[in-house]
C-alpha atoms as a PDB file:
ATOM      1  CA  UNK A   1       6.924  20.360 -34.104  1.00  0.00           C
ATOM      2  CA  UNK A   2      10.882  19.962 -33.772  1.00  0.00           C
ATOM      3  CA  UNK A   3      12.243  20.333 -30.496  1.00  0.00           C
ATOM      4  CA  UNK A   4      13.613  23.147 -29.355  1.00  0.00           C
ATOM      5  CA  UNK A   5      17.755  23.741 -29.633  1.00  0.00           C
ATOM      6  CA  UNK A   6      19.525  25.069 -27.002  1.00  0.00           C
ATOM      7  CA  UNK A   7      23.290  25.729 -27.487  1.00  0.00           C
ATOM      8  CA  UNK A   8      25.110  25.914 -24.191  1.00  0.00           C
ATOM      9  CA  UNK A   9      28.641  28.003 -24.186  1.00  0.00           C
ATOM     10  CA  UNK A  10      31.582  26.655 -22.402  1.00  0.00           C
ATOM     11  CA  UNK A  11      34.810  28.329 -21.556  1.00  0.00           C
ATOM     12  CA  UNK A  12      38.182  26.937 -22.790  1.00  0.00           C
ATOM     13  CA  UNK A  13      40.342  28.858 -21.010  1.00  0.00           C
ATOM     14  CA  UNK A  14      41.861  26.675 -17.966  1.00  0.00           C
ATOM     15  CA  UNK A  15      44.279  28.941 -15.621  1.00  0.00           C
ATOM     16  CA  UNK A  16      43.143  30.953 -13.009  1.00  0.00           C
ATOM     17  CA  UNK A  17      45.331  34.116 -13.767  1.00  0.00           C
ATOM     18  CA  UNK A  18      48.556  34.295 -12.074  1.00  0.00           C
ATOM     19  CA  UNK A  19      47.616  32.196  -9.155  1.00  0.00           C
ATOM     20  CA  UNK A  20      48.626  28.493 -10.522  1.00  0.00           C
ATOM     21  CA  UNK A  21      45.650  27.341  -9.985  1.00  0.00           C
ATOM     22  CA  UNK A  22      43.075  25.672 -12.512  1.00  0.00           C
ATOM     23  CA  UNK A  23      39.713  26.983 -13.283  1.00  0.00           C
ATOM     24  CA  UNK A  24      37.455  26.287 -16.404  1.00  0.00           C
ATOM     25  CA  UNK A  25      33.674  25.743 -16.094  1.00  0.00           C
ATOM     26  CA  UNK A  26      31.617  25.267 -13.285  1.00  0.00           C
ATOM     27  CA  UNK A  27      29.661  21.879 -13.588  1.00  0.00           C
ATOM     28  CA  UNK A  28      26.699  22.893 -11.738  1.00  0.00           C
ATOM     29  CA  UNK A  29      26.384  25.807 -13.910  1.00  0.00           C
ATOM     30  CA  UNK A  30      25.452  23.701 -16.742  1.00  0.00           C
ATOM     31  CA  UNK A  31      23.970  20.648 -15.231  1.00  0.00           C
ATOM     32  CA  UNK A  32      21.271  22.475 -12.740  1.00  0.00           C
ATOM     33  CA  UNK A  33      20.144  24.510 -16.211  1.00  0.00           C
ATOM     34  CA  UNK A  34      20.607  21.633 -18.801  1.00  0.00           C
ATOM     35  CA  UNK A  35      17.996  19.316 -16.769  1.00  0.00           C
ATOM     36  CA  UNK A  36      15.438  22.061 -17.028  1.00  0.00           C
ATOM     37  CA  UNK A  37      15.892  21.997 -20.999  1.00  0.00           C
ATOM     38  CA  UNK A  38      15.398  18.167 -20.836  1.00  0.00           C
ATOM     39  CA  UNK A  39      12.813  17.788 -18.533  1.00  0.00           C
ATOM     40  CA  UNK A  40      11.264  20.899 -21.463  1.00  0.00           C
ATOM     41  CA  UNK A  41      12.239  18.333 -24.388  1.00  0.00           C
ATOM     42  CA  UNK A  42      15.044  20.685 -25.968  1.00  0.00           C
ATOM     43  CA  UNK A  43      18.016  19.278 -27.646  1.00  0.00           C
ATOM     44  CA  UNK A  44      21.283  20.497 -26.162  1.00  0.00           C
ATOM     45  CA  UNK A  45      24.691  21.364 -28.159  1.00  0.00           C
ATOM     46  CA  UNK A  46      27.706  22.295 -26.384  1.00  0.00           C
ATOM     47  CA  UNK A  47      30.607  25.235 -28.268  1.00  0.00           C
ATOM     48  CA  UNK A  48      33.884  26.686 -26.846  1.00  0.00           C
ATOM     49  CA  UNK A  49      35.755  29.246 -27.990  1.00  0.00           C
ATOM     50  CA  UNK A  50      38.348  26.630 -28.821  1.00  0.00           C
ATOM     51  CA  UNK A  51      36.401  23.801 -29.403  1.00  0.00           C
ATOM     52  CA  UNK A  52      36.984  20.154 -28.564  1.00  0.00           C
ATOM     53  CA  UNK A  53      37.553  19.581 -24.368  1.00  0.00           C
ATOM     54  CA  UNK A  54      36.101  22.070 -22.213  1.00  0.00           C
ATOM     55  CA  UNK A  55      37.732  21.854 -18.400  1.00  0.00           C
ATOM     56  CA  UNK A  56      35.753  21.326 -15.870  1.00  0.00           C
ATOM     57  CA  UNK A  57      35.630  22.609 -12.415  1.00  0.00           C
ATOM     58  CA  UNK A  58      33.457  22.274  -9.425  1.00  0.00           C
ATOM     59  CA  UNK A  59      32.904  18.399  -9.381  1.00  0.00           C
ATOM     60  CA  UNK A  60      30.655  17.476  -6.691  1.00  0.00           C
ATOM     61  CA  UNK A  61      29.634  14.188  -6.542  1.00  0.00           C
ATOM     62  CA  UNK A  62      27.314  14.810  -3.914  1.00  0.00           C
ATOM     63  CA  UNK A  63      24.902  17.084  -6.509  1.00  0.00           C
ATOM     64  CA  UNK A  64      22.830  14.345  -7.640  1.00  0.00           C
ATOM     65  CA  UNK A  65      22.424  15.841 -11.440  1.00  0.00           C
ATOM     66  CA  UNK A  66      26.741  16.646 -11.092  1.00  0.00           C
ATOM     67  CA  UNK A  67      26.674  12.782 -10.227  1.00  0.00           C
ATOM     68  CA  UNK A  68      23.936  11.797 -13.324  1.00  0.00           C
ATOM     69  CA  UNK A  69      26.182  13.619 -15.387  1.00  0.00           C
ATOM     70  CA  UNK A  70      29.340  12.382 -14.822  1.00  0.00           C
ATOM     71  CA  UNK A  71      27.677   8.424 -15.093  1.00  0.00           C
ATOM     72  CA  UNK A  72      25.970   9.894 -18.601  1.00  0.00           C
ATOM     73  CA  UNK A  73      28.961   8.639 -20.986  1.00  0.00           C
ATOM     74  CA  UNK A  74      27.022  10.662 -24.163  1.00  0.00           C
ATOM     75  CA  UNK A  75      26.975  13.466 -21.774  1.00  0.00           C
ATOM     76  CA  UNK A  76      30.468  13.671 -21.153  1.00  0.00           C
ATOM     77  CA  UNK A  77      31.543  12.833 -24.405  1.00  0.00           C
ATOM     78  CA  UNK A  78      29.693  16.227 -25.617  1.00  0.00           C
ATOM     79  CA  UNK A  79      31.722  18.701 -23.022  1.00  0.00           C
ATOM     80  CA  UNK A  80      34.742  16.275 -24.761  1.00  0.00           C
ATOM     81  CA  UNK A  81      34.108  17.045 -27.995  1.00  0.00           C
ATOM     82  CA  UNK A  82      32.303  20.621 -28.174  1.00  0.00           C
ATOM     83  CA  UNK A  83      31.925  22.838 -31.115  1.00  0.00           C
ATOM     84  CA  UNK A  84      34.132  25.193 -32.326  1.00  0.00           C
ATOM     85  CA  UNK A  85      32.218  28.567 -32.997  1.00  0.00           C
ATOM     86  CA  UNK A  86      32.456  28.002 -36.897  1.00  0.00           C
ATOM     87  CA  UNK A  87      30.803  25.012 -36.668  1.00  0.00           C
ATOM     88  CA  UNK A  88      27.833  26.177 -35.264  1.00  0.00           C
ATOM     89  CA  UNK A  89      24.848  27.498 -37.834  1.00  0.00           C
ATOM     90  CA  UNK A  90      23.090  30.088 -35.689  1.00  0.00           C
ATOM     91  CA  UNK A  91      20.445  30.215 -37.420  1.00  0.00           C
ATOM     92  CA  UNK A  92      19.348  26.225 -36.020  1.00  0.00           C
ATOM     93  CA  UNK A  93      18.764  27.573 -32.510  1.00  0.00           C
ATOM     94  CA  UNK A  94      16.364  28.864 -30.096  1.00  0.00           C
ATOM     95  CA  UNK A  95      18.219  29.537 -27.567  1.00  0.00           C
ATOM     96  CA  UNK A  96      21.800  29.784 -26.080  1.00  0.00           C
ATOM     97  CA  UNK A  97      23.116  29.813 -22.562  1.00  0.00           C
ATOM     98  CA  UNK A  98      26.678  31.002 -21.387  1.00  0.00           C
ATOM     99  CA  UNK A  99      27.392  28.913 -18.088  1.00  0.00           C
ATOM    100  CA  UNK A 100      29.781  30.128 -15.541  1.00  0.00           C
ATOM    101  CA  UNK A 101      33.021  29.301 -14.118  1.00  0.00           C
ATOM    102  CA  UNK A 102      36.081  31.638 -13.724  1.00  0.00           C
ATOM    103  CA  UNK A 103      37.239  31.198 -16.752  1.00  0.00           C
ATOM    104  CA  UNK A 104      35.310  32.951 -18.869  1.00  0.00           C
ATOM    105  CA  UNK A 105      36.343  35.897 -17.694  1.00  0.00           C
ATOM    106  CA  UNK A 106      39.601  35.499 -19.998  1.00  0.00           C
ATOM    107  CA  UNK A 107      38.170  34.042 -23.328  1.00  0.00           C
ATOM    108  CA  UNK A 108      34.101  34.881 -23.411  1.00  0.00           C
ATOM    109  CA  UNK A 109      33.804  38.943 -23.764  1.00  0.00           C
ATOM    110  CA  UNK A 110      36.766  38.920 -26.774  1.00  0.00           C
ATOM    111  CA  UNK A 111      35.276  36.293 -28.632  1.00  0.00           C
ATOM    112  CA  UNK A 112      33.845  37.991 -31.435  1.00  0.00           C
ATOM    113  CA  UNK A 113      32.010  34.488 -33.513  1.00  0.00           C
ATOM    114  CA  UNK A 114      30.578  33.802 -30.081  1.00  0.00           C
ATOM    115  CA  UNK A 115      29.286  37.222 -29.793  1.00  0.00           C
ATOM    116  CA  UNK A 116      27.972  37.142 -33.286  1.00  0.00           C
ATOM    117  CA  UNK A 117      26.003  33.730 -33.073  1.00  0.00           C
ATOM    118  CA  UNK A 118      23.815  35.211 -29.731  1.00  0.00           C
ATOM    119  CA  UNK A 119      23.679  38.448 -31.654  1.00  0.00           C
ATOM    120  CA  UNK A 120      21.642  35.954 -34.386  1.00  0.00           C
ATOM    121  CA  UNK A 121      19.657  33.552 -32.135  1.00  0.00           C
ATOM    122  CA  UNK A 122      17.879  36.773 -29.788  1.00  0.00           C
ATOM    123  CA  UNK A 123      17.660  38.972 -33.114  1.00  0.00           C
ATOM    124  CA  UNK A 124      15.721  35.707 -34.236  1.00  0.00           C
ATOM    125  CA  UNK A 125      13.503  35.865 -31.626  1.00  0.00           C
ATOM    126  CA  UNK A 126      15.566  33.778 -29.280  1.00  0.00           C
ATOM    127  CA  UNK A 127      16.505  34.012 -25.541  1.00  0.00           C
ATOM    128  CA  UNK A 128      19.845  34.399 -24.212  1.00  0.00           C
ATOM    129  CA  UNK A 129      20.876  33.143 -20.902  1.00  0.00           C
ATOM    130  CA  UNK A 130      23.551  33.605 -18.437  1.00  0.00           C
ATOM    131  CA  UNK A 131      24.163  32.716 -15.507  1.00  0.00           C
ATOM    132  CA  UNK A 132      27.129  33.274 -12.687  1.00  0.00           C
ATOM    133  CA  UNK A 133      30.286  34.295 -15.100  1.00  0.00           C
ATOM    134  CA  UNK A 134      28.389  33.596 -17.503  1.00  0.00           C
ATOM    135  CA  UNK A 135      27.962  37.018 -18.690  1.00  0.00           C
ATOM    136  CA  UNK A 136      30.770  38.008 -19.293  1.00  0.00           C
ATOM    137  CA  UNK A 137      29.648  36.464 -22.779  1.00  0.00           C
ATOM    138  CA  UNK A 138      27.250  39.295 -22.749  1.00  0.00           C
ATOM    139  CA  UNK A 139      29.298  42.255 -22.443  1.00  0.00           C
ATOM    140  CA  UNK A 140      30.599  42.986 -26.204  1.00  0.00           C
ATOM    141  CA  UNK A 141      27.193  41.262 -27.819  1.00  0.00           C
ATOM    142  CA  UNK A 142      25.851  43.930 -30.392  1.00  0.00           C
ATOM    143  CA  UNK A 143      22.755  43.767 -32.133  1.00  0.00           C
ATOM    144  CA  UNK A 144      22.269  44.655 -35.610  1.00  0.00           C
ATOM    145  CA  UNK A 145      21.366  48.185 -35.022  1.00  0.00           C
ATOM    146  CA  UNK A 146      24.538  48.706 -32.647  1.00  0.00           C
ATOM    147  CA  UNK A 147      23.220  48.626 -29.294  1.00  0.00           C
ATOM    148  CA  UNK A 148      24.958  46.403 -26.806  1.00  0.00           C
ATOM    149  CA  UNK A 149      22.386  43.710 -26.224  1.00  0.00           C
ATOM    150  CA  UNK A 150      22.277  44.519 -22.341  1.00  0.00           C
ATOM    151  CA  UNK A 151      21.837  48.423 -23.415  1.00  0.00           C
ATOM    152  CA  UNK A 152      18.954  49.207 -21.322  1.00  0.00           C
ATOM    153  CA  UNK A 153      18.080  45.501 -19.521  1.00  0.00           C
ATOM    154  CA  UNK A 154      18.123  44.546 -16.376  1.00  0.00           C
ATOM    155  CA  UNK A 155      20.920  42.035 -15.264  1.00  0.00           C
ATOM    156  CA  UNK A 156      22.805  39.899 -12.350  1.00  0.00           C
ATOM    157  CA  UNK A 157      25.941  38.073 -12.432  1.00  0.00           C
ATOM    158  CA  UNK A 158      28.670  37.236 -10.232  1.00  0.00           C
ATOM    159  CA  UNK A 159      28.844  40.853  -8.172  1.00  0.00           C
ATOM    160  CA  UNK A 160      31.616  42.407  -7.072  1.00  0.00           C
ATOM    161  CA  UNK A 161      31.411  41.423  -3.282  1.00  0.00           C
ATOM    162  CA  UNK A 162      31.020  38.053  -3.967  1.00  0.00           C
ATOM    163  CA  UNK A 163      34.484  38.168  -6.219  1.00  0.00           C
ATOM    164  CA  UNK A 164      36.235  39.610  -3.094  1.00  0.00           C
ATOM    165  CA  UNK A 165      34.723  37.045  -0.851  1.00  0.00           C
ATOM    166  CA  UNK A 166      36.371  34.320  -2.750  1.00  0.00           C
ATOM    167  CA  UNK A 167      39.344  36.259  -2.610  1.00  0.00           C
ATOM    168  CA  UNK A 168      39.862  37.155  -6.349  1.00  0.00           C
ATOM    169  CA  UNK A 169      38.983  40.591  -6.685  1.00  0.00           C
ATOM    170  CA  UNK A 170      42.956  40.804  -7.662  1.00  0.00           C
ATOM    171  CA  UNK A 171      42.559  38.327  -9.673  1.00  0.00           C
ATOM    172  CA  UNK A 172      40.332  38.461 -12.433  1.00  0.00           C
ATOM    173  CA  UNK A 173      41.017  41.044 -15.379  1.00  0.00           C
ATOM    174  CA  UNK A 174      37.751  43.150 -14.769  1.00  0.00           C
ATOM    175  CA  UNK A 175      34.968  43.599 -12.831  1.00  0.00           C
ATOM    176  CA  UNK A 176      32.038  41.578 -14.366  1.00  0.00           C
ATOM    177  CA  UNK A 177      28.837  43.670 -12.602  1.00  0.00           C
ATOM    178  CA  UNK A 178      31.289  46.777 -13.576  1.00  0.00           C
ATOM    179  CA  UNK A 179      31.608  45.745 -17.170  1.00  0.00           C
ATOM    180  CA  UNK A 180      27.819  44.842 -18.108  1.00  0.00           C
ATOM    181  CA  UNK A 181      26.955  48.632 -16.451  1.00  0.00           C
ATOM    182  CA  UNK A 182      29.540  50.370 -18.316  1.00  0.00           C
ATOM    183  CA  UNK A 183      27.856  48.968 -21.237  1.00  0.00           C
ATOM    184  CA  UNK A 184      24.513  50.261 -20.181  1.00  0.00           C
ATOM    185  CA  UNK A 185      22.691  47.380 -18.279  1.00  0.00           C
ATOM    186  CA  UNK A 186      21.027  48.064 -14.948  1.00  0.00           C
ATOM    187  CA  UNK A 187      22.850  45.730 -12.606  1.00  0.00           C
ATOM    188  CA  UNK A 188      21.249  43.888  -9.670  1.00  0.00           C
ATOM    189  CA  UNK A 189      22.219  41.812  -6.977  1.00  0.00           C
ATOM    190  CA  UNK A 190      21.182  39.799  -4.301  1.00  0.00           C
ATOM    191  CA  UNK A 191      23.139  39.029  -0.855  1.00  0.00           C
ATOM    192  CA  UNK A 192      26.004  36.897  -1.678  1.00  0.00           C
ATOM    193  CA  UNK A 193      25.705  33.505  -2.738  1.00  0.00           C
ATOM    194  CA  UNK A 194      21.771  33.817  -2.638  1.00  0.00           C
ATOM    195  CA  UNK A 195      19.382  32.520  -6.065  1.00  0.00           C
ATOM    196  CA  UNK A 196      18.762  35.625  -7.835  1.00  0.00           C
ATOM    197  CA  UNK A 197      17.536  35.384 -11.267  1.00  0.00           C
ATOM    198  CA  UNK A 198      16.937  37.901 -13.376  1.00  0.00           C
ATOM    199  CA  UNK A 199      14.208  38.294 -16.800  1.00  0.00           C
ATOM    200  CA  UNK A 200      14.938  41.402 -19.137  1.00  0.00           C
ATOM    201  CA  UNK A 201      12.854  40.825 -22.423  1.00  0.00           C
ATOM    202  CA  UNK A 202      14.196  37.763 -23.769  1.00  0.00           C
ATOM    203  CA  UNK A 203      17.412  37.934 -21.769  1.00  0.00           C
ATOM    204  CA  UNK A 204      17.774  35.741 -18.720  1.00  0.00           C
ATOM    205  CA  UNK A 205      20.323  36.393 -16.660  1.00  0.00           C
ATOM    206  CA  UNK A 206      21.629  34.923 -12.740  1.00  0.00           C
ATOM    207  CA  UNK A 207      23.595  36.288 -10.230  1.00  0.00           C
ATOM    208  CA  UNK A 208      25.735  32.906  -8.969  1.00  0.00           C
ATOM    209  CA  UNK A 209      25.848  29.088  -8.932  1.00  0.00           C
ATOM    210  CA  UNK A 210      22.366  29.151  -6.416  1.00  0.00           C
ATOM    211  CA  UNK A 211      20.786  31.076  -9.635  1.00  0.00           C
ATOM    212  CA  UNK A 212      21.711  28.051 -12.352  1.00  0.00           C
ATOM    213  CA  UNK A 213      18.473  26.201 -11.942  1.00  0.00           C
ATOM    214  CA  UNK A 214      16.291  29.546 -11.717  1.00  0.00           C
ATOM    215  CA  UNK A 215      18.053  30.820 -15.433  1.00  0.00           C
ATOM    216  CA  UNK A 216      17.465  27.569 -16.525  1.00  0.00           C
ATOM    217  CA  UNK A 217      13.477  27.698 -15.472  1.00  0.00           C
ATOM    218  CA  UNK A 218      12.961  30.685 -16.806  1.00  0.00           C
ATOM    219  CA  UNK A 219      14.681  30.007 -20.349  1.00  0.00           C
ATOM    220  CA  UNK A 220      12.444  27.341 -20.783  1.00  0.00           C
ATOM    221  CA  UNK A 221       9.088  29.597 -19.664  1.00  0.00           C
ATOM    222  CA  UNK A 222      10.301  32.150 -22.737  1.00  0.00           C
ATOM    223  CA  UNK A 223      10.644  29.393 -24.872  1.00  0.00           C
ATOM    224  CA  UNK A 224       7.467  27.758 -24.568  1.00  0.00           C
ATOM    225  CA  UNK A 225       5.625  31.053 -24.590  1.00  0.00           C
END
């Protein structure tokens, strides 16, 4: 039996709004979920809305799977060098995972070919996954018959306390736990900061960086199922 793909979305977009400051995706947001998929077997692929380098934010060394990472030349090399959306044959995967970061609140809910290739995998019988800003990948996903995909599914992501205790709620150009309810999900939360992972058929969703591992987990108990 092949393994199982996984295709894990990064953000492109590298400016944190007006504030000068960079942003892009948050490492531990991909490398807390991406050793669950190994230590599961799964082959990994990595797209962007723009393809090629993906920047990267949130580079501690003391994480030791941030540190494994960094050391993994093949590993970097992939964030490097990631897909463009048109490259990637949806049909090949079992599975795809939006990680987080600030960033993709500017370049993940517009992106139509992103939307389109999730639309595929979970109307395939895949699971989606999302974790932190993640979502905001989620929000303008439609499934064949023209229901949002979070229509009527339970969900977390970063909340809206947690954006004004980093001190961006002026910031960022929408509200992400306002966005996926306006769109028909129930949205739940945890205290701030705190692991809270959330499983809504095959959608897997988490509320903040503490929840990366958790998505990951749970992607992988779906897709062994």
């Amino acid at each position: 039996m092949p393994a199982k793909k996984v295709l894990i979305v990064l953000t492109s977009h590298d400016t944190l709004g007006n504030t000068g400051k960079e942003t892009g995706f948050y490492l531990p947001e991909v490398t807390h979920p991406e050793a669950a998929f190994e230590k599961a077997g799964f082959s990994i692929d990595y797209v962007s809305p723009k393809g090629g380098k993906a920047p990267m934010i949130g580079i501690d060394l003391k994480d030791p799977l941030n540190q494994a990472f960094l050391e993994n030349a093949a590993k970097v090399a992939q964030v490097e060098t990631t897909l463009t959306p048109a490259q990637v044959d949806s049909t090949k995967y079992d599975a795809i995972f939006y990680a987080g970061g600030h960033g993709t609140m500017w370049d993940f809910p517009e992106n139509q070919e992103l939307a389109a290739i999730a639309s595929t995998i979970y109307e395939q019988g895949g699971v989606v996954g999302a974790v932190c800003h993640g979502p905001a990948g989620l929000v303008n996903i439609k499934l064949s018959n023209g229901d949002y995909l979070v229509s009527g599914k339970t969900v977390a992501g970063f909340t809206n306390d947690e954006e004004a205790a980093v001190g961006l709620s002026e910031v960022v150009p929408f509200f992400l736990e306002e966005a996926l309810t306006d769109r028909g999900a129930t949205h739940t939360k945890a205290a701030n900061f705190e692991s809270h992972v959330v499983v809504s058929d095959r959608l897997v969703t988490g509320q903040n960086p503490a929840s990366a591992a958790g998505v990951g987990e749970q992607m992988v108990k779906l897709l062994k199922a």
